[in-house]
N, C-alpha and C. Protein backbone atom coordinates (compact mmCIF):
# COMPACT_ATOMS: atom_id res chain seq x y z
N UNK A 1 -34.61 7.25 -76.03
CA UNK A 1 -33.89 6.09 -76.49
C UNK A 1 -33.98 5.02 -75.41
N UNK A 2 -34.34 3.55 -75.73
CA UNK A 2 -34.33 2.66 -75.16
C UNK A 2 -33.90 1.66 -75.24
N UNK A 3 -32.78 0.99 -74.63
CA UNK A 3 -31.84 0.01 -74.76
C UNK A 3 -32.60 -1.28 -74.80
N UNK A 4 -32.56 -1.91 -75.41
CA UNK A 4 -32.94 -3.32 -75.82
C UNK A 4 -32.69 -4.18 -74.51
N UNK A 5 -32.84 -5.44 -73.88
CA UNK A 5 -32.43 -6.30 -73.06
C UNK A 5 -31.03 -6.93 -73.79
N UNK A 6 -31.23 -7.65 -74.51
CA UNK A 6 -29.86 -7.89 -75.52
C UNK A 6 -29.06 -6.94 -75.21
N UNK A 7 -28.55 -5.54 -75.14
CA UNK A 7 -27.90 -4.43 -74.84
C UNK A 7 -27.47 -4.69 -73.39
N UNK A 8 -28.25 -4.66 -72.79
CA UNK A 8 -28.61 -4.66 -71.14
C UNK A 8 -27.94 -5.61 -70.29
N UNK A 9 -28.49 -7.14 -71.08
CA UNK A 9 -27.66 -8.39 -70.11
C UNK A 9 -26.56 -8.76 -70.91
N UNK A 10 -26.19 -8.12 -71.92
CA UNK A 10 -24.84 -8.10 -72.68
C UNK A 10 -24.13 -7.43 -72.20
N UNK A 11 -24.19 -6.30 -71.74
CA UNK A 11 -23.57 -5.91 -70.01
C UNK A 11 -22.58 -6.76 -69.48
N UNK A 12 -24.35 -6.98 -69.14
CA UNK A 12 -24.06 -7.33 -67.04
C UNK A 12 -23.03 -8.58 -67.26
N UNK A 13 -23.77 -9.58 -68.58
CA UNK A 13 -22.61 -10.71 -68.50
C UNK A 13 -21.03 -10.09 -69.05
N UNK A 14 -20.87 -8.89 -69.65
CA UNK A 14 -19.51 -8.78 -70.33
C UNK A 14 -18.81 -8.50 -68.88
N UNK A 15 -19.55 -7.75 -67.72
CA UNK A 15 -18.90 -7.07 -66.40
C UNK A 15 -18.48 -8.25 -65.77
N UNK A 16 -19.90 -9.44 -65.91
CA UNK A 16 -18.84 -10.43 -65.18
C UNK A 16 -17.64 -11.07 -65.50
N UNK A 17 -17.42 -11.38 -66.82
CA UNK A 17 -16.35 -11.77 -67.35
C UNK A 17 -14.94 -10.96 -67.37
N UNK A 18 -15.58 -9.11 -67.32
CA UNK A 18 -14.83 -8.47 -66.55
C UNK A 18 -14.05 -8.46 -65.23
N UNK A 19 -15.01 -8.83 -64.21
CA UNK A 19 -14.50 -8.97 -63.18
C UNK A 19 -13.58 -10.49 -63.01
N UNK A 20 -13.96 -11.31 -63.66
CA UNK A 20 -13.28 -12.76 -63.52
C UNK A 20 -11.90 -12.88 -64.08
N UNK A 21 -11.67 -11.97 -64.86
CA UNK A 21 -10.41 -11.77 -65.61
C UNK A 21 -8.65 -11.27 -64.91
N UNK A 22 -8.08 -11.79 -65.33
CA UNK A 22 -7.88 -12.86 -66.38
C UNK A 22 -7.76 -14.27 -65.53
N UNK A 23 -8.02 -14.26 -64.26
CA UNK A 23 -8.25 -15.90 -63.81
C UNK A 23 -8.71 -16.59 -64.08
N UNK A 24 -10.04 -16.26 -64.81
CA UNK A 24 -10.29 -17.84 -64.82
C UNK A 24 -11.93 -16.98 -66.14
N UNK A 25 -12.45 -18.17 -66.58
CA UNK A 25 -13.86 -17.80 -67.46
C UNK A 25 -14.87 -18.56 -66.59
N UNK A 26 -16.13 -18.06 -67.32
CA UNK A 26 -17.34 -18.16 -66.63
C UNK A 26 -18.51 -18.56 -67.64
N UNK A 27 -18.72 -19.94 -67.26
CA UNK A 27 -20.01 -20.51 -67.84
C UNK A 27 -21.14 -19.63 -67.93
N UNK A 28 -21.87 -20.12 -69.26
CA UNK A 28 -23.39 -19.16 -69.19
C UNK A 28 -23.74 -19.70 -68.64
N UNK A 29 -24.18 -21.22 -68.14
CA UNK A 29 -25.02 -21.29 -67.06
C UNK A 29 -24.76 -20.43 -66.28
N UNK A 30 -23.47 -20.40 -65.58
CA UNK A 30 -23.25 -19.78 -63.72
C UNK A 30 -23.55 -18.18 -64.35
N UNK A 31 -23.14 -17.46 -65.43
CA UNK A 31 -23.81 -16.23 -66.00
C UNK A 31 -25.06 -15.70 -65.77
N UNK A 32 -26.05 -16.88 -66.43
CA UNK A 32 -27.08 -16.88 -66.48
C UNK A 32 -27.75 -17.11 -65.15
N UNK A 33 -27.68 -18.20 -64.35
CA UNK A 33 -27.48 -17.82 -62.80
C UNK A 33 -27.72 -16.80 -62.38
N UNK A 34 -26.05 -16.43 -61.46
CA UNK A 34 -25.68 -15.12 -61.58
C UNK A 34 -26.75 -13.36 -61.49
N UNK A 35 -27.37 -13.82 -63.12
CA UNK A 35 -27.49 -12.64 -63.46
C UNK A 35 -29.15 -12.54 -63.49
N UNK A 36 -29.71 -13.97 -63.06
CA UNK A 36 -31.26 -14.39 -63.33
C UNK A 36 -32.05 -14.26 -64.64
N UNK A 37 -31.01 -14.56 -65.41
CA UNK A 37 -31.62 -14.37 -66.85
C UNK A 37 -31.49 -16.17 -67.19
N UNK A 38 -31.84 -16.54 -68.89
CA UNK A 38 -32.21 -17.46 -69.12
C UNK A 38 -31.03 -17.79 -70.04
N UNK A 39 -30.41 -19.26 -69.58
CA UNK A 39 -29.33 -19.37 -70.35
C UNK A 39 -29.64 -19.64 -72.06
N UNK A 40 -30.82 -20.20 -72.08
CA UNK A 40 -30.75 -20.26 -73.89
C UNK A 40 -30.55 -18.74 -74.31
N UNK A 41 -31.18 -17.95 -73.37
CA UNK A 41 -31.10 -16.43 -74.37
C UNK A 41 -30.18 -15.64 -74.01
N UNK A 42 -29.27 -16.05 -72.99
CA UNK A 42 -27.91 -15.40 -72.81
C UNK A 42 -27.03 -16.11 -73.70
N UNK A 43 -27.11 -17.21 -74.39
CA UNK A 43 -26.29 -17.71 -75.37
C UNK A 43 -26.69 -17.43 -77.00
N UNK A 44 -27.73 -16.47 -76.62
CA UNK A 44 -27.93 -15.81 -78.12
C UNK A 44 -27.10 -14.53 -77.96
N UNK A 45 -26.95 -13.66 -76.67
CA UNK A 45 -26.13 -12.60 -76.83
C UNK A 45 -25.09 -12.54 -76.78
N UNK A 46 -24.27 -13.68 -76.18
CA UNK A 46 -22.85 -14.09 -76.31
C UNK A 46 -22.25 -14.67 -77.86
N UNK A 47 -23.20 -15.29 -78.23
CA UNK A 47 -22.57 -15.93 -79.52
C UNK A 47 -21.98 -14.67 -80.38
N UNK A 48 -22.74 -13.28 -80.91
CA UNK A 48 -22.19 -12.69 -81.52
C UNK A 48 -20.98 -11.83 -80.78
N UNK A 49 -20.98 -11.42 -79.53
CA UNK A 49 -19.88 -11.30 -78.98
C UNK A 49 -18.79 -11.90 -79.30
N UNK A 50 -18.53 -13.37 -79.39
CA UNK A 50 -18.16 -14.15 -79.33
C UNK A 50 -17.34 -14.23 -81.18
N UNK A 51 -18.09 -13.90 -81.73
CA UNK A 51 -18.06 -13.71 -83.36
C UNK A 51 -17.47 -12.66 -83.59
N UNK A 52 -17.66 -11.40 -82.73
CA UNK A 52 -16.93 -10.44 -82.75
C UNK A 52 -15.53 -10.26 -82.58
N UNK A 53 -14.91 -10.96 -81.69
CA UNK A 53 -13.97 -11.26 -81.09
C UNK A 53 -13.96 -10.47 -79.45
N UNK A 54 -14.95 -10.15 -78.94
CA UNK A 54 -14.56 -9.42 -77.93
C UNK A 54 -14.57 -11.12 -76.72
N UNK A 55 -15.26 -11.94 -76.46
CA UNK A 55 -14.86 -13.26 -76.15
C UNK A 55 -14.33 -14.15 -76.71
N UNK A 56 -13.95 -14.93 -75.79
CA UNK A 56 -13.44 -15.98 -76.39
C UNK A 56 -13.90 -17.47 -75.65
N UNK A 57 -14.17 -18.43 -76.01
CA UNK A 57 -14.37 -19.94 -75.86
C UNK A 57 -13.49 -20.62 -74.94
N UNK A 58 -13.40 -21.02 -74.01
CA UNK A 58 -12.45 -21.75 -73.02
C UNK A 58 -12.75 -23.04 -72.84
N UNK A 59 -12.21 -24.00 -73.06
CA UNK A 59 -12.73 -25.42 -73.10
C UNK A 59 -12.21 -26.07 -72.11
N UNK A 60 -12.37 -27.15 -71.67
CA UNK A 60 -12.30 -27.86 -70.51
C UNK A 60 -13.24 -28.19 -69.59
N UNK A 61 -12.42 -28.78 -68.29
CA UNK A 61 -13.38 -28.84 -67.07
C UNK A 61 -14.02 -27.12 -66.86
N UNK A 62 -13.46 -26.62 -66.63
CA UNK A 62 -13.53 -25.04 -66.20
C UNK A 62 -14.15 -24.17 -67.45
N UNK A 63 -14.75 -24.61 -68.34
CA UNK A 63 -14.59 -23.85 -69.40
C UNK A 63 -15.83 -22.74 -69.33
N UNK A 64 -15.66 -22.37 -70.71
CA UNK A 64 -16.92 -21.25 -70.32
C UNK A 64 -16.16 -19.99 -71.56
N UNK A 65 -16.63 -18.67 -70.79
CA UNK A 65 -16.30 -17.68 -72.02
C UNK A 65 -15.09 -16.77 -70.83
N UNK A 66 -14.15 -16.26 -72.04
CA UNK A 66 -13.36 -15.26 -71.06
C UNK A 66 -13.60 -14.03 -72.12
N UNK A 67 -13.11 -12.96 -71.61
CA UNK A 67 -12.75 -11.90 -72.03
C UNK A 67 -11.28 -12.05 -73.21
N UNK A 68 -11.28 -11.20 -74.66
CA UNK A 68 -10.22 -11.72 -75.58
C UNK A 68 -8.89 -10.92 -74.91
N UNK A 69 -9.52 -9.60 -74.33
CA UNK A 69 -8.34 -8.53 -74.33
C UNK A 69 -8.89 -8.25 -72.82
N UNK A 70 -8.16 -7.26 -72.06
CA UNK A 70 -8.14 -6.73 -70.59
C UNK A 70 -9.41 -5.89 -70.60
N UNK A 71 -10.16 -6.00 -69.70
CA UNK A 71 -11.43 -5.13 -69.70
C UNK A 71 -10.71 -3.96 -69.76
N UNK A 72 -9.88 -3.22 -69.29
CA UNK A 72 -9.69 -1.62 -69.74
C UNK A 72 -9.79 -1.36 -71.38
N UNK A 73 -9.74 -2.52 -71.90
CA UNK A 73 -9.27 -2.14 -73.42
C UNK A 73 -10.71 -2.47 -74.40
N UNK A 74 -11.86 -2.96 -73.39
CA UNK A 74 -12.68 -2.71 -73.94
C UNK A 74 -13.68 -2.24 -73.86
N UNK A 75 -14.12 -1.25 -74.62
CA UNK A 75 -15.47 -0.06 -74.42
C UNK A 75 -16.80 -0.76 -74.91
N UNK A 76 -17.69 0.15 -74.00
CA UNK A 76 -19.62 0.17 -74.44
C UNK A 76 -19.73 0.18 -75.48
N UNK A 77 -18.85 0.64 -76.14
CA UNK A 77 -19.05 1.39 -78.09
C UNK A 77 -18.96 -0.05 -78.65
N UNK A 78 -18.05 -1.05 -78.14
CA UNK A 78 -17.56 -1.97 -79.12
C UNK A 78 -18.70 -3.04 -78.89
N UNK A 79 -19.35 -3.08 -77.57
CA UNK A 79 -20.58 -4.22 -77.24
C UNK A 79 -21.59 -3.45 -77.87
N UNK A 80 -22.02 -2.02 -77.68
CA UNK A 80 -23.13 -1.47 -78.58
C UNK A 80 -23.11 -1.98 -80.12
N UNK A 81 -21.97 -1.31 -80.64
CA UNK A 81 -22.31 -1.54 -82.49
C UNK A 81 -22.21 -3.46 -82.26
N UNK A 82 -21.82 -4.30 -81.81
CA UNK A 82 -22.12 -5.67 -81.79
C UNK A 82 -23.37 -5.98 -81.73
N UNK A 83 -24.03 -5.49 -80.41
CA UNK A 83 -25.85 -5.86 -80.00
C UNK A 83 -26.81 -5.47 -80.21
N UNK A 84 -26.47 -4.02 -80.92
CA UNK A 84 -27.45 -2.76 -81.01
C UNK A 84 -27.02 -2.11 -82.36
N UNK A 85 -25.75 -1.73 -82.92
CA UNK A 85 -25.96 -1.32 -83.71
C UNK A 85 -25.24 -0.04 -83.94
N UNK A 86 -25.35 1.22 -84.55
CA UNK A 86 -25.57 2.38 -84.47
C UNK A 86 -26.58 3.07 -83.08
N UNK A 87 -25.64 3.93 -82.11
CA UNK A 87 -25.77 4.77 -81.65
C UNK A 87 -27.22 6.08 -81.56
N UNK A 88 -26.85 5.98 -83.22
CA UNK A 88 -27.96 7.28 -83.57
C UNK A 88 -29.46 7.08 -83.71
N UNK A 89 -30.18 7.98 -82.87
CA UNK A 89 -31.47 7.86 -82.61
C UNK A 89 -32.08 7.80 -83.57
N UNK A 90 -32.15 8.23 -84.62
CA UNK A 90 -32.37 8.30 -86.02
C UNK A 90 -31.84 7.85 -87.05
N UNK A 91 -32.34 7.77 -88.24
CA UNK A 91 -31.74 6.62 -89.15
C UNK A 91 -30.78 7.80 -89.83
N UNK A 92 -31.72 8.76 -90.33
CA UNK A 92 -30.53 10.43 -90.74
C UNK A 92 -29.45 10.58 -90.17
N UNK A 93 -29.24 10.54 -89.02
CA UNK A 93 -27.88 11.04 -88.65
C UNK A 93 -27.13 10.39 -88.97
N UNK A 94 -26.70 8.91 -89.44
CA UNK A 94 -25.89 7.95 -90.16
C UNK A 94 -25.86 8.02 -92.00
N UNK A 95 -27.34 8.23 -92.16
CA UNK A 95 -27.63 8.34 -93.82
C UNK A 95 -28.07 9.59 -93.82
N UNK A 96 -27.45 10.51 -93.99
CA UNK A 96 -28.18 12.11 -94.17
C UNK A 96 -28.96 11.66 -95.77
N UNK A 97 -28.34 11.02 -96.47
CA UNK A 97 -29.21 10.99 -97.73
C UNK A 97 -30.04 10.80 -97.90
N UNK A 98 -30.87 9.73 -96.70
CA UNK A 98 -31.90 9.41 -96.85
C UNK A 98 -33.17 10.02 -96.66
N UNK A 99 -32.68 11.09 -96.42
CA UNK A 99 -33.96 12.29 -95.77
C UNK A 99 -34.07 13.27 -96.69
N UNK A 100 -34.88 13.73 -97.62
CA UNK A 100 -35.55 14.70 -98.73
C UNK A 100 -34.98 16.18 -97.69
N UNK A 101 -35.37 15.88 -96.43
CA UNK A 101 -35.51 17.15 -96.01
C UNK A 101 -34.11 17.49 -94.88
N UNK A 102 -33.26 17.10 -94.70
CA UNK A 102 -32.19 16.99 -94.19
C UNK A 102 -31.44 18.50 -93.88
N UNK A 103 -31.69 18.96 -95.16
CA UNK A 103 -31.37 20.51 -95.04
C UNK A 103 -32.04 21.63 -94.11
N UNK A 104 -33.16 21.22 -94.53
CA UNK A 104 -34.17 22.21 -93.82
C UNK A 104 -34.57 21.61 -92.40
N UNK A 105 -34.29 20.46 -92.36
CA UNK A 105 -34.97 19.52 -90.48
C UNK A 105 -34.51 20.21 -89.80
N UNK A 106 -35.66 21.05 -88.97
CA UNK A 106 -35.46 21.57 -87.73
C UNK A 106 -34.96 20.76 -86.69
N UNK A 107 -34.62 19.07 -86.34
CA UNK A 107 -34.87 18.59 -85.57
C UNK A 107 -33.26 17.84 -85.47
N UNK A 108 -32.59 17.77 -87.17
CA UNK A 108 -31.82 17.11 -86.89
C UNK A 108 -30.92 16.99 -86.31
N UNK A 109 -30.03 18.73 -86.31
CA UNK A 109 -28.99 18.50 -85.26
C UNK A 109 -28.75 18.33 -84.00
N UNK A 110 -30.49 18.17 -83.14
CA UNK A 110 -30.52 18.17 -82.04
C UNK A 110 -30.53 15.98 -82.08
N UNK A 111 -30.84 15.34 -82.88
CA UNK A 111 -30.71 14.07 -82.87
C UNK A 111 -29.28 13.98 -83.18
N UNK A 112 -28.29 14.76 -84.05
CA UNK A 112 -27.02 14.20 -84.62
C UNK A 112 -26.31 14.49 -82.97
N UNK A 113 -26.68 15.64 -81.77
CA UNK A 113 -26.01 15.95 -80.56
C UNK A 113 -26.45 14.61 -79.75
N UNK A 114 -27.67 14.37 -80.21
CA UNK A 114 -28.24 13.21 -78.80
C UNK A 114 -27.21 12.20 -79.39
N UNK A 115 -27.08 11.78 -80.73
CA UNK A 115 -26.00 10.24 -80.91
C UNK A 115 -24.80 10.70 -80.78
N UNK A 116 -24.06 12.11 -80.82
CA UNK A 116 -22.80 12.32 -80.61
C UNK A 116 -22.18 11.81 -78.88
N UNK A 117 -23.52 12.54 -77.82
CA UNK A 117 -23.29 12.38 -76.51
C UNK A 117 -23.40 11.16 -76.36
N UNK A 118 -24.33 10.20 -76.73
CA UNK A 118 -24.57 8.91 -76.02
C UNK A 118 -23.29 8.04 -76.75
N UNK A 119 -22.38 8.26 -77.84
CA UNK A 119 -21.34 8.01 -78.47
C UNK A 119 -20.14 7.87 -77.31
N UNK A 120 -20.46 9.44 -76.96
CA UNK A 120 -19.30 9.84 -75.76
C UNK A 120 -19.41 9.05 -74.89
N UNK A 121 -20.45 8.75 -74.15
CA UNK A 121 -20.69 7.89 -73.08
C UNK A 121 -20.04 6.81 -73.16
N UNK A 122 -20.50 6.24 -74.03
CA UNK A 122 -20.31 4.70 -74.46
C UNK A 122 -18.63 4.52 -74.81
N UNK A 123 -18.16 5.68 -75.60
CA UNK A 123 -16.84 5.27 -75.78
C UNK A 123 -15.99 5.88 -74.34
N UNK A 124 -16.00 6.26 -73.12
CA UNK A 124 -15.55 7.11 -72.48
C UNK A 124 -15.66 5.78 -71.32
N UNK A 125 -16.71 4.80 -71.37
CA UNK A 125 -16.69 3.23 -70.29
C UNK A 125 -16.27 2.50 -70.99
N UNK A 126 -15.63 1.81 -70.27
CA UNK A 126 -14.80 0.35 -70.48
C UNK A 126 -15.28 -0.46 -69.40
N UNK A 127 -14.91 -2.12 -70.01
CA UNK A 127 -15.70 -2.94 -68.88
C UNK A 127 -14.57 -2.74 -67.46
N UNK A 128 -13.16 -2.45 -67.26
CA UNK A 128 -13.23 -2.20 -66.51
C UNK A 128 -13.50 -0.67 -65.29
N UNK A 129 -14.30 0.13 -65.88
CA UNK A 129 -15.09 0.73 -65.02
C UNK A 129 -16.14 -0.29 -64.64
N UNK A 130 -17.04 -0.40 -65.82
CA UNK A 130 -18.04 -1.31 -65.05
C UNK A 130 -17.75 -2.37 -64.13
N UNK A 131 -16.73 -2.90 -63.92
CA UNK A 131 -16.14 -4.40 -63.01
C UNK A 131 -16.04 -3.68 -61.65
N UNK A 132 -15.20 -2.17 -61.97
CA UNK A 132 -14.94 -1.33 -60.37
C UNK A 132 -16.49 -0.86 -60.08
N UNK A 133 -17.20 -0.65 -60.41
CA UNK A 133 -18.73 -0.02 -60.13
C UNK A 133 -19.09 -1.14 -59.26
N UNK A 134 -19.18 -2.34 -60.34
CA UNK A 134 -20.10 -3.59 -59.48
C UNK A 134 -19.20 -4.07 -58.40
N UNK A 135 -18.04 -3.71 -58.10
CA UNK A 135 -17.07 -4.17 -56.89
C UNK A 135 -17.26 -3.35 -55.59
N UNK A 136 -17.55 -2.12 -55.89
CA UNK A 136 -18.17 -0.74 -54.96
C UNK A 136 -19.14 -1.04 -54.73
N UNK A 137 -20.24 -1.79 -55.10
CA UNK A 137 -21.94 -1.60 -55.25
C UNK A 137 -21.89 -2.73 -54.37
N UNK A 138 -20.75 -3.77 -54.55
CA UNK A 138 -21.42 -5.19 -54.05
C UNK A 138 -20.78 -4.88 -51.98
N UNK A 139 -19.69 -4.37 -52.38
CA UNK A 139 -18.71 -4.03 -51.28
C UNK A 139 -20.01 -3.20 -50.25
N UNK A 140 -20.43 -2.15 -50.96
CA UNK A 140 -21.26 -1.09 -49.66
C UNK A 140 -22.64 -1.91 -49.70
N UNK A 141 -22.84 -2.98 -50.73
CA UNK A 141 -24.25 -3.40 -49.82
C UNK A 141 -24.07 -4.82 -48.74
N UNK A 142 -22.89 -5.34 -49.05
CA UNK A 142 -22.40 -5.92 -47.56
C UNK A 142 -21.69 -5.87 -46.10
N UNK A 143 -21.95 -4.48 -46.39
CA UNK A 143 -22.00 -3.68 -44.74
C UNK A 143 -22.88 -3.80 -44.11
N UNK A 144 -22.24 -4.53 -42.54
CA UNK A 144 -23.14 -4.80 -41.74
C UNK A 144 -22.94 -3.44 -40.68
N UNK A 145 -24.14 -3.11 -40.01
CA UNK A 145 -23.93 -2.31 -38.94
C UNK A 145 -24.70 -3.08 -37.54
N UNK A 146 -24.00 -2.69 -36.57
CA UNK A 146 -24.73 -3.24 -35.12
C UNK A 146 -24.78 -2.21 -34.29
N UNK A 147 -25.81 -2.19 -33.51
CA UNK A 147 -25.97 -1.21 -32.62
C UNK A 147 -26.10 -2.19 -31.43
């Protein structure tokens, strides 16, 4: 299974908005910035976010996108089915009907375990884990040492 970019910098920008919260929101430009991606196409992955309700629109001098609810309260699961979709590696494990052979597939319940686990994953992070990850990551790579 391979996560789309859409998936990916739908992330990284939800972590930052994670981490900015609830002080203040964050322009896609400075996002896009930020994150070295391209603001026209970070404002294609925000808009449905945005439609979703997991952002929200901040207007003003300062404006930009915030987070609707507290990053603890929101999971991978809820940015996945937004950017991506269904979970399941296969189209069967959602439509068993659609498969003649469903009964007899040697293969399927090992695809219905792969979308159950990557389910788990996804619902088990919230952006604020991801906000504490990138706060640890940024923290130990600005350690200086002197000898």
């Amino acid at each position: 299974m391979k996560l789309s970019t859409r998936m990916r910098y739908g992330c990284r920008a939800m972590t930052e908005l994670a981490a900015a919260y609830p002080d203040r929101s964050v322009s896609v430009r400075d996002m896009a910035r930020n994150q070295r991606l391209s603001a026209k196409y970070l404002e294609h992955i925000v808009s449905p976010l945005k439609t979703a309700g997991l952002i929200e629109a901040v207007r003003g001098i300062h404006g930009g996108y915030a987070l609707s609810r507290p990053p603890e309260q929101v999971r991978l699961s809820e940015i996945f089915q937004v950017l991506e979709g269904s979970p399941a590696p296969v189209d069967c494990v959602d439509n068993p009907d659609a498969c003649p052979m469903r009964k007899m597939c040697p293969t399927r319940d090992t695809w219905v375990e792969i979308g159950e686990a990557v389910q788990g994953v996804l619902e088990g992070t919230t952006l604020r884990d991801l906000a504490d990850r990138k706060k640890r990551k940024s923290d130990s790579s600005t350690l200086m040492y002197h000898i």
